[in-house]
Protein backbone atom coordinates (compact mmCIF):
# COMPACT_ATOMS: atom_id res chain seq x y z
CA UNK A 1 102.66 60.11 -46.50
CA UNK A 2 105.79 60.86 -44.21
CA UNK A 3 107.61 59.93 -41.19
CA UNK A 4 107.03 62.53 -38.67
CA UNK A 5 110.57 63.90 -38.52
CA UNK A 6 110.41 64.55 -42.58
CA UNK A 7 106.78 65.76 -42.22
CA UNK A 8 108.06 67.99 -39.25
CA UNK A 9 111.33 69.55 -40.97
CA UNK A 10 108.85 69.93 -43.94
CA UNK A 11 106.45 71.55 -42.52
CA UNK A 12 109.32 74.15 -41.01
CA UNK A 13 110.19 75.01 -44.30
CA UNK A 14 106.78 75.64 -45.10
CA UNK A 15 106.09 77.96 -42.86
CA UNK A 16 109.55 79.92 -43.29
CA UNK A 17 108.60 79.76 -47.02
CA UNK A 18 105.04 81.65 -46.35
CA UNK A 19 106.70 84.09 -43.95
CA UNK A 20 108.76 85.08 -46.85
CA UNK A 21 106.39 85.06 -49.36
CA UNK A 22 104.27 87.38 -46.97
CA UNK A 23 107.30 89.97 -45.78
CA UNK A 24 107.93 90.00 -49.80
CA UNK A 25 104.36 90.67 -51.03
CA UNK A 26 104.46 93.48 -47.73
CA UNK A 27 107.59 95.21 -49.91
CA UNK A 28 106.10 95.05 -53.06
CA UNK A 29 102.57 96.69 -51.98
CA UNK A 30 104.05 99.35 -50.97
CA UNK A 31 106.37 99.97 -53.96
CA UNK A 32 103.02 99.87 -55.71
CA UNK A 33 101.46 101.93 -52.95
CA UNK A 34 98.95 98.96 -52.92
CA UNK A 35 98.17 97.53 -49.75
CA UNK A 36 95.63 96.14 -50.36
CA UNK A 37 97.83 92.59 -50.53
CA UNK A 38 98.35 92.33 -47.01
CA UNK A 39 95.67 94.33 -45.65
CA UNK A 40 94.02 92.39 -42.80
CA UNK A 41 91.25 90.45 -43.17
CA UNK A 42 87.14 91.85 -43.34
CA UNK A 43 85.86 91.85 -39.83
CA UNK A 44 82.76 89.57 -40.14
CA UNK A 45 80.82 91.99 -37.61
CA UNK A 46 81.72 95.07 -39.41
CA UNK A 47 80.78 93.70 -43.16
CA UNK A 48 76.94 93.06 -41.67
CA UNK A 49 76.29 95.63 -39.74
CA UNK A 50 77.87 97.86 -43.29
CA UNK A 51 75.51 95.25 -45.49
CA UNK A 52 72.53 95.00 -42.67
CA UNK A 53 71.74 91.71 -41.59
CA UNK A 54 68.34 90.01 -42.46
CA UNK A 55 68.51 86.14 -41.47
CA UNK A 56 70.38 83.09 -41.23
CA UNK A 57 70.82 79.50 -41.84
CA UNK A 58 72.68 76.39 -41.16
CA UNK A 59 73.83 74.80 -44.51
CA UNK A 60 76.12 72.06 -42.98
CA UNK A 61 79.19 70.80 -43.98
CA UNK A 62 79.89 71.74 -47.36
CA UNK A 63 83.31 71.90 -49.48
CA UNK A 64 83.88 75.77 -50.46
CA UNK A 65 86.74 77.50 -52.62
CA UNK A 66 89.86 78.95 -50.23
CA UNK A 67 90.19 82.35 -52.67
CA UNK A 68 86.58 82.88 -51.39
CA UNK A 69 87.63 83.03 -47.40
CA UNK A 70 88.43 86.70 -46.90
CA UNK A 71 87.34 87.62 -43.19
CA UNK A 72 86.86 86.88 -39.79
CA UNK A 73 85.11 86.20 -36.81
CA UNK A 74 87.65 87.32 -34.17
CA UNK A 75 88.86 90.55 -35.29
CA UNK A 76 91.28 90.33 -32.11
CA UNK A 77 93.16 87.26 -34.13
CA UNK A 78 95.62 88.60 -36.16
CA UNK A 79 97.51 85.51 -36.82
CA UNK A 80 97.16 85.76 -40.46
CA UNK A 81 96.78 87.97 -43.21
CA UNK A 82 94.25 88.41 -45.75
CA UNK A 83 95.67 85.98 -48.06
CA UNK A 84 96.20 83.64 -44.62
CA UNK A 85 99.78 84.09 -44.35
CA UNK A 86 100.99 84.02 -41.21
CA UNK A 87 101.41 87.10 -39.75
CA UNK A 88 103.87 86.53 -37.13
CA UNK A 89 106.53 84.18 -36.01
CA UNK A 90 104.51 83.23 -32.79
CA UNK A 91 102.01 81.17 -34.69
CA UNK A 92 104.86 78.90 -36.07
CA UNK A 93 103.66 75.68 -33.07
CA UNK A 94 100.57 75.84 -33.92
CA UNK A 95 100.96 75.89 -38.15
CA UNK A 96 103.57 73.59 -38.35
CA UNK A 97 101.35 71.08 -36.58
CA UNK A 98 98.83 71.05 -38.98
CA UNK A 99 101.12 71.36 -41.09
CA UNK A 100 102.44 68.13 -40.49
CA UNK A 101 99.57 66.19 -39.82
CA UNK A 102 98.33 67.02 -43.42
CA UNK A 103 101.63 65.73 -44.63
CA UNK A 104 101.05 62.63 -43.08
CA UNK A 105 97.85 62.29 -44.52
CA UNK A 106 95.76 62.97 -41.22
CA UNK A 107 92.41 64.28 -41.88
CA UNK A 108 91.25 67.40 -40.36
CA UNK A 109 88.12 68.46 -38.88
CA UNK A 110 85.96 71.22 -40.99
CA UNK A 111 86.57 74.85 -40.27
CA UNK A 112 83.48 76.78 -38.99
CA UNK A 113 82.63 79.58 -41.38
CA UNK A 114 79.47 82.66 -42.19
CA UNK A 115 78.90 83.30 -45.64
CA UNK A 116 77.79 86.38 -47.16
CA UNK A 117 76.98 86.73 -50.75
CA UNK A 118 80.32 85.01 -52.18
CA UNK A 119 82.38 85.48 -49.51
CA UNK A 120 83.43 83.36 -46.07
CA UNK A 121 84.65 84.26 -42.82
CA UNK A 122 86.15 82.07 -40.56
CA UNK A 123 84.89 81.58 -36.88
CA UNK A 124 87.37 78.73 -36.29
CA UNK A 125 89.97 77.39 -38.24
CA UNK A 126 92.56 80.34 -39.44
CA UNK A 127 95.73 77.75 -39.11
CA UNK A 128 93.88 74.85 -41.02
CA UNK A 129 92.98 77.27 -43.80
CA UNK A 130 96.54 78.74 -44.06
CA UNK A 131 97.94 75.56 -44.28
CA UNK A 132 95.51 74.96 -46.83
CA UNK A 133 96.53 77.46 -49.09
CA UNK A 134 100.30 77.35 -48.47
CA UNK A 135 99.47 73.72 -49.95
CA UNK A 136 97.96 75.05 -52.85
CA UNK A 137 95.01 73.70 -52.68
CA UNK A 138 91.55 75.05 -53.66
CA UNK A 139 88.82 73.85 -51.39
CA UNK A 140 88.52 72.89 -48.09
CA UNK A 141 85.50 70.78 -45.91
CA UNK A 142 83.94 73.69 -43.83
CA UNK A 143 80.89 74.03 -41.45
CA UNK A 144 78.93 76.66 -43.34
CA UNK A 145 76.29 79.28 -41.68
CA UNK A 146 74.65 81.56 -44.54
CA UNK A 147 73.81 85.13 -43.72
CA UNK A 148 71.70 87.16 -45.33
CA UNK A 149 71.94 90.98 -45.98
CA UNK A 150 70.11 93.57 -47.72
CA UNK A 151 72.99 94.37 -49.93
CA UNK A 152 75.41 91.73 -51.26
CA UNK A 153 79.18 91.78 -51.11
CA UNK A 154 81.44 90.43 -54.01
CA UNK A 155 85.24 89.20 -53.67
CA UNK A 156 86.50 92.54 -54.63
CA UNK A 157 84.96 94.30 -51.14
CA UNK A 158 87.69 95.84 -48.90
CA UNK A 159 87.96 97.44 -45.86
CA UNK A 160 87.56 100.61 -47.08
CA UNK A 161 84.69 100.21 -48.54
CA UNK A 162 82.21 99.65 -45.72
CA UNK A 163 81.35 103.09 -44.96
CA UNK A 164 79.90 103.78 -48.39
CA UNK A 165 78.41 99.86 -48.38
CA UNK A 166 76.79 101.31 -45.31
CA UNK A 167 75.22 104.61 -46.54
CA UNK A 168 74.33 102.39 -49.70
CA UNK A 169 71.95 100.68 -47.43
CA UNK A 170 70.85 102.83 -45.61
CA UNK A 171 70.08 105.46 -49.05
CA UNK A 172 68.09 101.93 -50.33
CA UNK A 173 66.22 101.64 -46.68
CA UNK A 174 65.10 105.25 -47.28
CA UNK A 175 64.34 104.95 -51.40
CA UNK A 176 63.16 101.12 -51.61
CA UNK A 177 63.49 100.71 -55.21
CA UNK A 178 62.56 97.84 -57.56
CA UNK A 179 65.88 95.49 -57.75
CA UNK A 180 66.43 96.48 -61.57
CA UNK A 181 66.31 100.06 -60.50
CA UNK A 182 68.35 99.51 -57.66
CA UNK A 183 71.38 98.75 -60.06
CA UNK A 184 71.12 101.70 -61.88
CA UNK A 185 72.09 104.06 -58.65
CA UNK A 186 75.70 103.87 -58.10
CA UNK A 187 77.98 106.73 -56.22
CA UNK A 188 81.35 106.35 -55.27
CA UNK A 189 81.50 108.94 -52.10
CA UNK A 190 79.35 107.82 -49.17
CA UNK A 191 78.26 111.35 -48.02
CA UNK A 192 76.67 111.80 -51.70
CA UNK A 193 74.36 108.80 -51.40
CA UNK A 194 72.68 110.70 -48.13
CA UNK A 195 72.72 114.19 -50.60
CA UNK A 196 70.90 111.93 -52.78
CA UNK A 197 68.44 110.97 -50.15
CA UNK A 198 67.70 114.18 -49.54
CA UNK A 199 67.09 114.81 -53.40
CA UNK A 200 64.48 111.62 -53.54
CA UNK A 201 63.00 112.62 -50.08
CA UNK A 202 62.25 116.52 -51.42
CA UNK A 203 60.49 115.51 -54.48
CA UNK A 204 58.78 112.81 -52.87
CA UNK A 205 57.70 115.78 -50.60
CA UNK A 206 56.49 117.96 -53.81
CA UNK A 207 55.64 114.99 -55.44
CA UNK A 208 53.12 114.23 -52.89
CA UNK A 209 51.85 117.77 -52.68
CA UNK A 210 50.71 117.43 -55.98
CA UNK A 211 48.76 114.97 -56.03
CA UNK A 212 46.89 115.26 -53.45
CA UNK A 213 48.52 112.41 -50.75
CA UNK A 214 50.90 111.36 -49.05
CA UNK A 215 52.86 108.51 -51.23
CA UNK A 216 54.71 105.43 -49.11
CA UNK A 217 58.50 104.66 -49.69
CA UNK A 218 57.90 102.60 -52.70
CA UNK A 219 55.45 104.78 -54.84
CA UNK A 220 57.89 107.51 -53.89
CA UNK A 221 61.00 105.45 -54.92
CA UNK A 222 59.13 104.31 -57.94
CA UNK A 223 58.09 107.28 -58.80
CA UNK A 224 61.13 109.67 -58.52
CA UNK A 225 62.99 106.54 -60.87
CA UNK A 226 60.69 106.67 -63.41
CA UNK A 227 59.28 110.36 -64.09
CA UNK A 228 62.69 112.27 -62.58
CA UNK A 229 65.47 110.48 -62.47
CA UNK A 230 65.35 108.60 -66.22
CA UNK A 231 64.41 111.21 -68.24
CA UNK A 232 66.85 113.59 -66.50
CA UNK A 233 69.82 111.38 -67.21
CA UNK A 234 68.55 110.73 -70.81
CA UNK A 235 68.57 114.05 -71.05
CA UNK A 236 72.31 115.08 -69.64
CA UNK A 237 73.55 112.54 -72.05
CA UNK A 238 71.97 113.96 -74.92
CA UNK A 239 73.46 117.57 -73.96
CA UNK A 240 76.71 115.95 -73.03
CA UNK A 241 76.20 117.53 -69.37
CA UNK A 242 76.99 116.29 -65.85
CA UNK A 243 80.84 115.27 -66.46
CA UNK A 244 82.22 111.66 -65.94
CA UNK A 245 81.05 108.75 -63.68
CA UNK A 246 77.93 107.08 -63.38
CA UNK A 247 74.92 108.29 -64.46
CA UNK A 248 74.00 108.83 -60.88
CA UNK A 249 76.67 110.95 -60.43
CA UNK A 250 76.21 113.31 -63.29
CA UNK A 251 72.53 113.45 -62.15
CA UNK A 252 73.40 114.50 -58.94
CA UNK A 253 76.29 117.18 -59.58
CA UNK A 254 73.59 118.69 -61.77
CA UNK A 255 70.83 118.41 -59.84
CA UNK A 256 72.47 119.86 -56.91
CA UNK A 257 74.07 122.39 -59.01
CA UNK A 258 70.87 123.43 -60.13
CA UNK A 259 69.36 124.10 -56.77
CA UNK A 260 72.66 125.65 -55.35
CA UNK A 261 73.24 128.03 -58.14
CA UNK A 262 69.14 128.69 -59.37
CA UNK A 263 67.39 127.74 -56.11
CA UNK A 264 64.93 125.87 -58.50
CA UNK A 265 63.66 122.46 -58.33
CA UNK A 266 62.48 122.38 -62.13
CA UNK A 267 63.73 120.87 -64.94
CA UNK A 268 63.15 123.17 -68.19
CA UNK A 269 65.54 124.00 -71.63
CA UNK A 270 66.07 126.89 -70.36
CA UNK A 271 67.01 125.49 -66.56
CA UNK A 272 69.83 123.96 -68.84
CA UNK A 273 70.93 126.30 -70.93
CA UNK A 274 71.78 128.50 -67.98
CA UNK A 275 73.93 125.31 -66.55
CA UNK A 276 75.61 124.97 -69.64
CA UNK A 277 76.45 128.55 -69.43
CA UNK A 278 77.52 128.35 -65.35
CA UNK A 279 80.26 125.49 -66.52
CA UNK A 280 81.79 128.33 -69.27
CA UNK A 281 81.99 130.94 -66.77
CA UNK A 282 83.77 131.54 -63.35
CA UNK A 283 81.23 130.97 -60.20
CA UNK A 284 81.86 134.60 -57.88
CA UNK A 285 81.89 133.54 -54.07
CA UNK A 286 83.30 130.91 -51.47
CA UNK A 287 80.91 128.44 -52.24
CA UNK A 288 83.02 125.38 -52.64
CA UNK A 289 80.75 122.96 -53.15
CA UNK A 290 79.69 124.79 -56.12
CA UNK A 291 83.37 125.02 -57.54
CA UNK A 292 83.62 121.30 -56.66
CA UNK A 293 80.60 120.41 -58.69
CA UNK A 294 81.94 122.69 -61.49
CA UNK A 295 85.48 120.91 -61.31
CA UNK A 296 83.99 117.88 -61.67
CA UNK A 297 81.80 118.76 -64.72
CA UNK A 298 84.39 120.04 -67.07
């Protein structure tokens, strides 16, 4: 422990030192065109509504790993940044404080934080978990409320990726598939996970007609997975067809090139053969979703 003059010059030089370390990681982000450093932190209301909330619980007081605190409660904040670096010089009162207290040894209270999936976001108690860090430490006591969503976030999730997180959802709220099927669908534009709706929801349609009665979301979902969508991608990769990506994305640049170029729902040799032959030759007209597809498939 320290007096509190040394724990108070200290704790100056702390903060000066993370205010540094922050303008420097700004300089080199950019440099890298990578801002992703000092981006600010998830809004906590913005990453469930993307996700879709489903319940809660109160876990207590629990230790939990810093790295995994990424967001926030009060999106109005702004103190720190991301990687809780302080984001301004008019924070310094209030961080070297705490600063200094932990210095001397003096034992905080817990932070109040939601968790979703592996991630935390903190309600109260930005300073005390920028100090935290700046210490290098790796956990810290928090007050921990668990929410649940339909679909689960990893460390890796940014800002920018809530919009498609959000059509995600709402593209697994319209095709409920089995969790093991689930993982199999994966897009990387938002707007193509409603085209692929719209795919599921018209064959569910024909699907239907055919036999007879109306099927629910999850014999549709089930369904289209098992007697469209699996033997159509087995199918691509045998004829090398669909371009790169996912397998959900060379399904549906097909599919919908299909239906754009052959106004045909089917699935035939010869269906293929004649899509094999549209990627060797130039597409007349202004359609540019067409030439998009077509760019993306050689």
């Amino acid at each position: 422990m320290e007096d509190d003059r040394l724990s108070q010059i200290a704790a100056e030089s702390d903060f000066d030192r993370e205010r540094r370390r922050r303008a420097l990681s700004l300089i080199v982000a950019r440099l890298r065109a990578e801002p992703d450093d000092v981006s600010p932190m998830l809004p906590f209301e913005e990453v469930v509504a993307a996700l879709g909330r489903t319940g809660e619980t109160d876990l207590g007081i629990q230790e939990i790993p810093l790295d995994s605190i990424v967001g926030t409660v009060d999106r109005t904040a702004g103190t720190v940044d991301r990687s809780f670096r302080p984001a301004h010089s008019g924070v310094r009162g209030r961080w070297e404080s705490i600063a200094a207290a932990r210095r001397r040894g003096i034992d905080l209270p817990p932070i109040d934080v939601f968790r979703i999936g592996d991630l935390h976001f903190v309600q109260d108690g930005h300073h005390r978990v920028s100090v935290a860090r700046a210490r290098g430490e790796t956990q810290i006591e928090a007050r921990v409320r668990r929410v649940t969503t339909k679909l689960g976030a990893g460390r890796e999730l940014m800002l920018r990726d809530l919009p498609l997180k959000r059509h995600e959802r709402m593209f697994h709220e319209r095709v409920p598939l089995p969790p093991i099927a689930r993982m199999r669908i994966e897009l990387s534009d938002e707007w193509r996970y409603a085209q692929l709706s719209m795919i599921v929801e018209a064959w569910g349609f024909r699907a239907s007609h055919c036999r007879g009665h109306l099927l629910s979301r999850e014999q549709l979902a089930v369904a289209w997975f098992t007697e469209e969508y699996e033997p159509v991608c087995r199918t691509l990769a045998e004829v090398e067809l669909g371009g790169e990506g996912t397998e959900t994305e060379r399904y549906l640049r097909v599919a919908m090139l299909r239906f754009l170029l052959l106004h045909t729902h089917e699935w035939t040799s010869e269906i293929i053969e004649r899509l094999q032959g549209e990627m060797r030759a130039p597409v007349a007209g202004d359609d540019t979703m067409v030439h998009q597809f077509l760019k993306e498939m050689k």
